[in-house]
C-alpha atoms as a PDB file:
ATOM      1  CA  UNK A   1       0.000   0.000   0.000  1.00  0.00           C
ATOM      2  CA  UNK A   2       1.190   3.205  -0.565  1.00  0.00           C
ATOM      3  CA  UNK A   3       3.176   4.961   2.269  1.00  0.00           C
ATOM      4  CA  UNK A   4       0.791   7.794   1.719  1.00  0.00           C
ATOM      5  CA  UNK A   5      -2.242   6.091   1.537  1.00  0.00           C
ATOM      6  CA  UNK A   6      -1.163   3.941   4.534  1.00  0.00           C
ATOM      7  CA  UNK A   7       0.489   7.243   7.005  1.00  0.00           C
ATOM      8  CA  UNK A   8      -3.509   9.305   6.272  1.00  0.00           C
ATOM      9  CA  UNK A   9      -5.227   6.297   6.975  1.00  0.00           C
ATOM     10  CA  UNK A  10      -3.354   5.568  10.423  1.00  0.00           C
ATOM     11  CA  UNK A  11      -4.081   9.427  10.891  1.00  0.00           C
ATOM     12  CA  UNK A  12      -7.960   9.242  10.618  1.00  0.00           C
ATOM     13  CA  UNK A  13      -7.984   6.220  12.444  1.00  0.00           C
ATOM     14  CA  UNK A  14      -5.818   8.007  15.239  1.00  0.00           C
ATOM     15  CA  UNK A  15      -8.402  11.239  14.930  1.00  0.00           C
ATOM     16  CA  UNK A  16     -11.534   9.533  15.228  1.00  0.00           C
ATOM     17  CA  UNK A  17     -10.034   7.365  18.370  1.00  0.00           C
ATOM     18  CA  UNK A  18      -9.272  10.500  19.706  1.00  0.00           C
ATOM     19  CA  UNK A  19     -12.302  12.268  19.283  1.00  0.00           C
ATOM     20  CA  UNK A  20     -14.409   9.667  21.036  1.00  0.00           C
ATOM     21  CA  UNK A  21     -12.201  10.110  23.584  1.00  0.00           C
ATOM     22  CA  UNK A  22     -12.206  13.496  24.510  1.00  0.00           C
ATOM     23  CA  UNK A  23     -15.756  14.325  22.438  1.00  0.00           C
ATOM     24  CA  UNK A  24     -16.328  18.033  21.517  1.00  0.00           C
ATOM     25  CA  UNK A  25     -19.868  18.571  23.351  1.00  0.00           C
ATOM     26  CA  UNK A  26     -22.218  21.062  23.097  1.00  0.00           C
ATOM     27  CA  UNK A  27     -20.981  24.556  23.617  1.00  0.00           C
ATOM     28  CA  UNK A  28     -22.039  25.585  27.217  1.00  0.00           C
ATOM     29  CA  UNK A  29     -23.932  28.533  26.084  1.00  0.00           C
ATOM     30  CA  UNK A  30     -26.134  27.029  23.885  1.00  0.00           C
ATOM     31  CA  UNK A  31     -26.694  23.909  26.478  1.00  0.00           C
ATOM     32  CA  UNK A  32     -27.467  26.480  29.153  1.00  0.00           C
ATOM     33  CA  UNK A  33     -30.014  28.309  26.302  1.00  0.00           C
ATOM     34  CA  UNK A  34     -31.700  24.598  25.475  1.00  0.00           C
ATOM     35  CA  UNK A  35     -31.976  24.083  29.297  1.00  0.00           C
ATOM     36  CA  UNK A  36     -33.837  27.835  29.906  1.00  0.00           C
ATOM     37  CA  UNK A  37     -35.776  26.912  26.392  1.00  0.00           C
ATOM     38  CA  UNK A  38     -37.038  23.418  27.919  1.00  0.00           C
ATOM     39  CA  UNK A  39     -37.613  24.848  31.264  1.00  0.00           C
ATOM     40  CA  UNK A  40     -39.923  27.145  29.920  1.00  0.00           C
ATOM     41  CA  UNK A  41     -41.863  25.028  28.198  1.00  0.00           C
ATOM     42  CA  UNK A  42     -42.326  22.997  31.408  1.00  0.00           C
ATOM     43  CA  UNK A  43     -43.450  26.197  33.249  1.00  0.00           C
ATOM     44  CA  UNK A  44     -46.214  26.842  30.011  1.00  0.00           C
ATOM     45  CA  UNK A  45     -47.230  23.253  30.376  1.00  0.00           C
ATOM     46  CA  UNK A  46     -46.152  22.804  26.671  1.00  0.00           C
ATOM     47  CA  UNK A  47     -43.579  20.331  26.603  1.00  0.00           C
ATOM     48  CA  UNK A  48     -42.871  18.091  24.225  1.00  0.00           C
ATOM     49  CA  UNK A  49     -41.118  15.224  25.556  1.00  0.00           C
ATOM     50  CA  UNK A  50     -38.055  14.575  23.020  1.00  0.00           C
ATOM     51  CA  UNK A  51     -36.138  11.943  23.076  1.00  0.00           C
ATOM     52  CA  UNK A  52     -38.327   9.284  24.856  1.00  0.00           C
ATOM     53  CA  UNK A  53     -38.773   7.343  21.074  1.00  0.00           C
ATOM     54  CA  UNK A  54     -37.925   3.348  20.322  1.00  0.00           C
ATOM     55  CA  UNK A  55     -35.524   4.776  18.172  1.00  0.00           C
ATOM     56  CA  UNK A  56     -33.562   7.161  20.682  1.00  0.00           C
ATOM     57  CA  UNK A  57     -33.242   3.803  22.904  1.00  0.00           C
ATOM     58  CA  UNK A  58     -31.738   2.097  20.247  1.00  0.00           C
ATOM     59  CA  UNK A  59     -29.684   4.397  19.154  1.00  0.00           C
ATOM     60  CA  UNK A  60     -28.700   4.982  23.119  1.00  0.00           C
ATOM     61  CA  UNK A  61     -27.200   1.524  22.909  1.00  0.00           C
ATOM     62  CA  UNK A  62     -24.449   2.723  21.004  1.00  0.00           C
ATOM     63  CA  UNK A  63     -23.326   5.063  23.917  1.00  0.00           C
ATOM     64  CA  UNK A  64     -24.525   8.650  25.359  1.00  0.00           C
ATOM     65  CA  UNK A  65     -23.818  12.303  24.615  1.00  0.00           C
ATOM     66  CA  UNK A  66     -25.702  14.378  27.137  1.00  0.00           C
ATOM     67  CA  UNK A  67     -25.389  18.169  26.719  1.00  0.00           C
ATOM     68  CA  UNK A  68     -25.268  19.158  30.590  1.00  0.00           C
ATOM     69  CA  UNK A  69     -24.523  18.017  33.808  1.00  0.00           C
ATOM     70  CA  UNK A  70     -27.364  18.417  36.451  1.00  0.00           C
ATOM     71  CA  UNK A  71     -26.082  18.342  39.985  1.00  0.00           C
ATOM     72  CA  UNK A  72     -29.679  18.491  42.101  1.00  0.00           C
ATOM     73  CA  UNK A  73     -31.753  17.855  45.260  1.00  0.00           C
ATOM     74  CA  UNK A  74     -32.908  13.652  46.118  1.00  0.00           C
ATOM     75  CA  UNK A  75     -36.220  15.461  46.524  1.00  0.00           C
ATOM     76  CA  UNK A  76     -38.864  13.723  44.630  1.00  0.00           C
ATOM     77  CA  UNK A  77     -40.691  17.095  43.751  1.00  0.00           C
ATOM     78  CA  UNK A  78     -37.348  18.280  41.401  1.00  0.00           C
ATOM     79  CA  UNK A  79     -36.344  15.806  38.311  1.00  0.00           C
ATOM     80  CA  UNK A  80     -34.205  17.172  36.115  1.00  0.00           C
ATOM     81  CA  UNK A  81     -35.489  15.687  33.216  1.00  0.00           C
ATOM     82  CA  UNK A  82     -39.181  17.066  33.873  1.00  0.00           C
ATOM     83  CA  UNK A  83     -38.110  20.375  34.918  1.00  0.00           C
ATOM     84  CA  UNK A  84     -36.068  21.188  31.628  1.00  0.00           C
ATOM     85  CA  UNK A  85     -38.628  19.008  29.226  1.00  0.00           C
ATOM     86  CA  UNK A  86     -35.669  16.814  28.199  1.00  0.00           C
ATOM     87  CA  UNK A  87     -35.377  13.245  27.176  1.00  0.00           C
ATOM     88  CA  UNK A  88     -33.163  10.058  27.408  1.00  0.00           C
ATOM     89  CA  UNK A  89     -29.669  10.892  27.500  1.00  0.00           C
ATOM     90  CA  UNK A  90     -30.024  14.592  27.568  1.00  0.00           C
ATOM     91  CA  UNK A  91     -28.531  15.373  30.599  1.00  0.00           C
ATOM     92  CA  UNK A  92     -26.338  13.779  32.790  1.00  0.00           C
ATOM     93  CA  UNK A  93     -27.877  13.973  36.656  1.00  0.00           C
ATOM     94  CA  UNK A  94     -25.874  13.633  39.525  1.00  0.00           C
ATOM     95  CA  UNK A  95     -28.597  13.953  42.979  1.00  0.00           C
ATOM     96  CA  UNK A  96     -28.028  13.806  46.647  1.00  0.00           C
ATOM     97  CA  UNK A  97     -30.161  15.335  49.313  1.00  0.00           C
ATOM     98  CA  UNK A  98     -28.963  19.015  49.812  1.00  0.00           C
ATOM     99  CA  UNK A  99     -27.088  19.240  45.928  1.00  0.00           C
ATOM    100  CA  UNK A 100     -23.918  18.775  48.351  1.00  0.00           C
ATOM    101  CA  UNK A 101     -20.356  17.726  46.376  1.00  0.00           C
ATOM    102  CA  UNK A 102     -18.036  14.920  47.580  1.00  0.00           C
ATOM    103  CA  UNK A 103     -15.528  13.064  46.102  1.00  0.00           C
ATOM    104  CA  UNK A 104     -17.997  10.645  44.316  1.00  0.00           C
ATOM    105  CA  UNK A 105     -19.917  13.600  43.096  1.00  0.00           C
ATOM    106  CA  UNK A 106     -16.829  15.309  41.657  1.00  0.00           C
ATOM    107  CA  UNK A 107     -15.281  12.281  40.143  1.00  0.00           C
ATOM    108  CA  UNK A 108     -19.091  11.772  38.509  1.00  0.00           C
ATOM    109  CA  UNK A 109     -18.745  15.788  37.175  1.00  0.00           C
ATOM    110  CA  UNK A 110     -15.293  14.713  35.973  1.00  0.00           C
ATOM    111  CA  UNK A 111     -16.253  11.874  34.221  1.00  0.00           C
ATOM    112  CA  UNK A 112     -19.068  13.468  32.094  1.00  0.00           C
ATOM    113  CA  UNK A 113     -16.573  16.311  31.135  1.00  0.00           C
ATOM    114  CA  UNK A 114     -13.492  14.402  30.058  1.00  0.00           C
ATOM    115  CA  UNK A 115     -14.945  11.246  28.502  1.00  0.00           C
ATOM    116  CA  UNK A 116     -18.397  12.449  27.230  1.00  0.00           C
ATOM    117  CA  UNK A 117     -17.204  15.999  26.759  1.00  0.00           C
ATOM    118  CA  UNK A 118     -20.077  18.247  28.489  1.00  0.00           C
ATOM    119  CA  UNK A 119     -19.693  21.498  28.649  1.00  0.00           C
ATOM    120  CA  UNK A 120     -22.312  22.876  30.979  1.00  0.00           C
ATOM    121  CA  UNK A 121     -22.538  21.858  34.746  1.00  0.00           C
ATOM    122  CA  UNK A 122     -25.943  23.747  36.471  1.00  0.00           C
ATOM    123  CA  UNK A 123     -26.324  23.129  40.069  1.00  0.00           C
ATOM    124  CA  UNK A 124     -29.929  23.387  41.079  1.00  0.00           C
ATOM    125  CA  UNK A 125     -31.128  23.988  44.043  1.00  0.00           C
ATOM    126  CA  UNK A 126     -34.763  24.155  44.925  1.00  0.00           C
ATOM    127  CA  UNK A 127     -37.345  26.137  47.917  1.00  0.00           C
ATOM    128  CA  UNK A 128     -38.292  24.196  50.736  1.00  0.00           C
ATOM    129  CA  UNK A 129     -34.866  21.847  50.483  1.00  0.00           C
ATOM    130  CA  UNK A 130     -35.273  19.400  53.639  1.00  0.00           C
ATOM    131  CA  UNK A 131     -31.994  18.994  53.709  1.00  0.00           C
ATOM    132  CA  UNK A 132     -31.087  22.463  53.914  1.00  0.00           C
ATOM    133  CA  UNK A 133     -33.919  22.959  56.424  1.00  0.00           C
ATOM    134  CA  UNK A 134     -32.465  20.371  58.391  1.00  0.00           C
ATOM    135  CA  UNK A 135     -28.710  22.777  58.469  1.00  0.00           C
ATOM    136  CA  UNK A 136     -30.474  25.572  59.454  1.00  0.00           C
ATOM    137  CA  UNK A 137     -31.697  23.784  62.309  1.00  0.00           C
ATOM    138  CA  UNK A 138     -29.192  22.174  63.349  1.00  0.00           C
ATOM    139  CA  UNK A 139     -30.771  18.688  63.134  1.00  0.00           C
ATOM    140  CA  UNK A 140     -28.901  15.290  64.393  1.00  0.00           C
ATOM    141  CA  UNK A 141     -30.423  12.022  63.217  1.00  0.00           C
ATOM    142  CA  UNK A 142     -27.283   9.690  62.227  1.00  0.00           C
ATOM    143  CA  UNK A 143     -26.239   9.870  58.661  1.00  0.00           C
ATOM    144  CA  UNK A 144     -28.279  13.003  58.001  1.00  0.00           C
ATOM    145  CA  UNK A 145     -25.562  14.916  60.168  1.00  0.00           C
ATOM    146  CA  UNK A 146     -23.367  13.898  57.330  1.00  0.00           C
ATOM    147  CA  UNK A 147     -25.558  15.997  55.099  1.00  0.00           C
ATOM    148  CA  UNK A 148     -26.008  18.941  57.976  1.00  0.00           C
ATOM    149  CA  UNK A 149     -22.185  19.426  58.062  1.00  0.00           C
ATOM    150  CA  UNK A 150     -22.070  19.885  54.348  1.00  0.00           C
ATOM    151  CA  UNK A 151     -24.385  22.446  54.494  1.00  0.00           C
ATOM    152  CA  UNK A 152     -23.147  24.784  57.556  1.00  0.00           C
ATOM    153  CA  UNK A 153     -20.679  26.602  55.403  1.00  0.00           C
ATOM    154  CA  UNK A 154     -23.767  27.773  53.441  1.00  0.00           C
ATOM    155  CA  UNK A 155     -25.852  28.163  56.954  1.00  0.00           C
ATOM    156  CA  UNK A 156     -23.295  30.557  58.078  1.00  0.00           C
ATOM    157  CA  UNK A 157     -22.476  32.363  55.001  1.00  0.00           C
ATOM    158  CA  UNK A 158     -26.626  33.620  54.423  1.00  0.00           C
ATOM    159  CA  UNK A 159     -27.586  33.845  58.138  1.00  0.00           C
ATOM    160  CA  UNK A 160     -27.269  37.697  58.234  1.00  0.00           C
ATOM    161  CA  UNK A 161     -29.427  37.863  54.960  1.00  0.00           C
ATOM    162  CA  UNK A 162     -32.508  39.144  55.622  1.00  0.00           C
ATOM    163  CA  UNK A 163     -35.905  37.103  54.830  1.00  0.00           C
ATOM    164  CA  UNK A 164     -36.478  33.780  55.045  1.00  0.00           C
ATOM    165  CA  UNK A 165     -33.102  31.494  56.834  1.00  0.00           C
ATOM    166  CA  UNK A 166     -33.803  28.292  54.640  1.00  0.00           C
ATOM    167  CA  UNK A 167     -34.376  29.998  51.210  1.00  0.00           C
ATOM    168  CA  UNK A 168     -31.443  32.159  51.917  1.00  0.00           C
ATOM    169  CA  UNK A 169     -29.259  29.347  52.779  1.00  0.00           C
ATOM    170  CA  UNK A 170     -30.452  27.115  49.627  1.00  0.00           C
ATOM    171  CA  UNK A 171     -29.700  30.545  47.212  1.00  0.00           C
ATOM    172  CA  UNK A 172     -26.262  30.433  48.934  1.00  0.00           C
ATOM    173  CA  UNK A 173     -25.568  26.497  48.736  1.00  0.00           C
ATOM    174  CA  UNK A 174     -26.264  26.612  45.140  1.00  0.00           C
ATOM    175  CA  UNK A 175     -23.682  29.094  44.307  1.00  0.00           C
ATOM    176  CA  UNK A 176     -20.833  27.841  47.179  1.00  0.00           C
ATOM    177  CA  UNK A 177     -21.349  24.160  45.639  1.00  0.00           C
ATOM    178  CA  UNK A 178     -20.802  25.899  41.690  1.00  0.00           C
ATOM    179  CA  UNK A 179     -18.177  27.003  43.285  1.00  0.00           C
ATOM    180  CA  UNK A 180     -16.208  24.190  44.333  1.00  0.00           C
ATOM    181  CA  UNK A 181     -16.991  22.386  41.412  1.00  0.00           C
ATOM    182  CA  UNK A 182     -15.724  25.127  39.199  1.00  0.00           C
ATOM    183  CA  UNK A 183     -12.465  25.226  41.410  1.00  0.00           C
ATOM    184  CA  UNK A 184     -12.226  21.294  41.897  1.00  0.00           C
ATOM    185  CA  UNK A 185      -8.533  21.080  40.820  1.00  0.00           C
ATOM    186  CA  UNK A 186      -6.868  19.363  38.603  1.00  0.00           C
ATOM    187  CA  UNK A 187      -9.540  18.504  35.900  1.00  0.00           C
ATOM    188  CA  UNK A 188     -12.251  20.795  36.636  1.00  0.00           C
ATOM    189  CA  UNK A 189     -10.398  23.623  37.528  1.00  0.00           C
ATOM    190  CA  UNK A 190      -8.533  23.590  34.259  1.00  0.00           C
ATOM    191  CA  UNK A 191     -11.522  22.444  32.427  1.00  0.00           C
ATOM    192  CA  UNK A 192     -12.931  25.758  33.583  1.00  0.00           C
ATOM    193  CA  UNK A 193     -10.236  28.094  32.321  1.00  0.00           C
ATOM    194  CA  UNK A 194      -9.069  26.134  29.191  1.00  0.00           C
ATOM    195  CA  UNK A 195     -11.624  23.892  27.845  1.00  0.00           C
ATOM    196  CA  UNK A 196     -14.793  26.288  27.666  1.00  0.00           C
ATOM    197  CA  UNK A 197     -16.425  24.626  30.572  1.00  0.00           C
ATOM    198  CA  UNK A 198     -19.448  26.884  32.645  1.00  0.00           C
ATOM    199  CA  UNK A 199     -20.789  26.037  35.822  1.00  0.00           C
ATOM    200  CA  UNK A 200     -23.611  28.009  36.724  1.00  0.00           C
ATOM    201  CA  UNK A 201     -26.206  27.953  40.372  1.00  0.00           C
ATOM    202  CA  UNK A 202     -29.635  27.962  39.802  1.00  0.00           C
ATOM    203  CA  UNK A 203     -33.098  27.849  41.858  1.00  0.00           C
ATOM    204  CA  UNK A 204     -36.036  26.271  41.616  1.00  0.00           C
ATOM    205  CA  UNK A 205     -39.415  27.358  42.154  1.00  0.00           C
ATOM    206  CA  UNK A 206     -42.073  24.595  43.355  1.00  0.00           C
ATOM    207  CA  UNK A 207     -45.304  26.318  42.624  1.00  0.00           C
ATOM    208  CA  UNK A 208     -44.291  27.870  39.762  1.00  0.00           C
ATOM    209  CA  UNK A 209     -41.769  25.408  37.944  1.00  0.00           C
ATOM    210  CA  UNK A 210     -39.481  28.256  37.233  1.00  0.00           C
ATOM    211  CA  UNK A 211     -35.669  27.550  37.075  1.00  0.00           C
ATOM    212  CA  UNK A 212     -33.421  30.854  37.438  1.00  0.00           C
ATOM    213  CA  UNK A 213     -30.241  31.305  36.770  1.00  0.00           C
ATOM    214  CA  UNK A 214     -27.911  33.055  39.951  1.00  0.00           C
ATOM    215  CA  UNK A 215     -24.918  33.035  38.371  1.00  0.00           C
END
């Protein structure tokens, strides 16, 4: 075969290895605009339900390409996938009680931006988080502790805001938790500043449905 021939076919090979590797992803400003687009919809009570077809499970099989990373509340009253009218393998959710990080939860954030290359990480908070309420009161009940502790950095960052203590606290969680994702170092940190990844805070609204955007 010609050395040619032979040195540009070894090349594409090597490129397309490469690029399902490290996958380009959706550009984080246009996720974060189809997340805001479906979240409205939701709020109208128009949605349309994509990708929840026979053919989108099939075609699932062959391996997922979400275009954002949803870090949320355990509580029931807040799916992701509901909330921004999106389908199967849309988004990528990551959801313990409180939206709190740990290492399982960063190496989860990590995973979806290196190897499925997501852009867009939105940590959503919601009004009337137990697990918040449960910081701002201090409680003790075994393993929730775990989840209290995680939150008192939050608790004592808003409790001088005035207004309501547990809404104030899960505006503040949002935006600390964006924050250590954002400066989770090595991947995410550099991720952040070199490879066009956002991570924005957001709230959600249970009467209303309404998702906005804090920063």
């Amino acid at each position: 075969m010609n050395r040619l021939v032979l040195f540009t076919l070894c090349f594409s090979l090597t490129s397309l290895q490469a690029a399902d590797e490290h996958p380009a992803g959706m550009p984080a400003d246009k996720a974060l605009a189809m997340l805001v687009q479906g979240n409205d919809r939701y709020v109208a009570h128009r949605e349309t339900h994509p990708d929840a077809t026979l053919e989108r499970r099939a075609e699932l099989t062959k391996g997922q390409h979400p275009y954002a990373i949803v870090v949320g509340c355990a509580d029931s009253r807040v799916p992701p996938e509901l909330v921004f009218d999106a389908g199967l393998g849309d988004l990528f959710v990551i959801r313990e009680a409180g939206n709190v990080v740990d290492d399982v939860v960063l190496g989860s954030v990590e995973y979806a931006v290196e190897h499925l290359g997501v852009k867009l990480v939105m940590v959503l908070g919601h009004e009337k988080c137990g697990a918040v309420t449960a910081a701002v009161n201090h409680t003790k009940e075994a393993h929730i502790s775990s989840i209290v502790k995680a939150i008192q950095p939050s608790v004592q960052a808003s409790k001088k805001e005035p207004g309501d203590a547990v809404h104030n606290c899960v505006l503040a969680n949002a935006k600390r938790v964006a924050g250590q994702i954002r400066n989770s170092q090595p991947l995410l940190g550099h991720a952040v500043h070199e490879g066009g990844l956002k991570v924005v805070a957001a709230d959600y609204d249970l009467a209303t449905g309404k998702v906005t955007i804090l920063e």
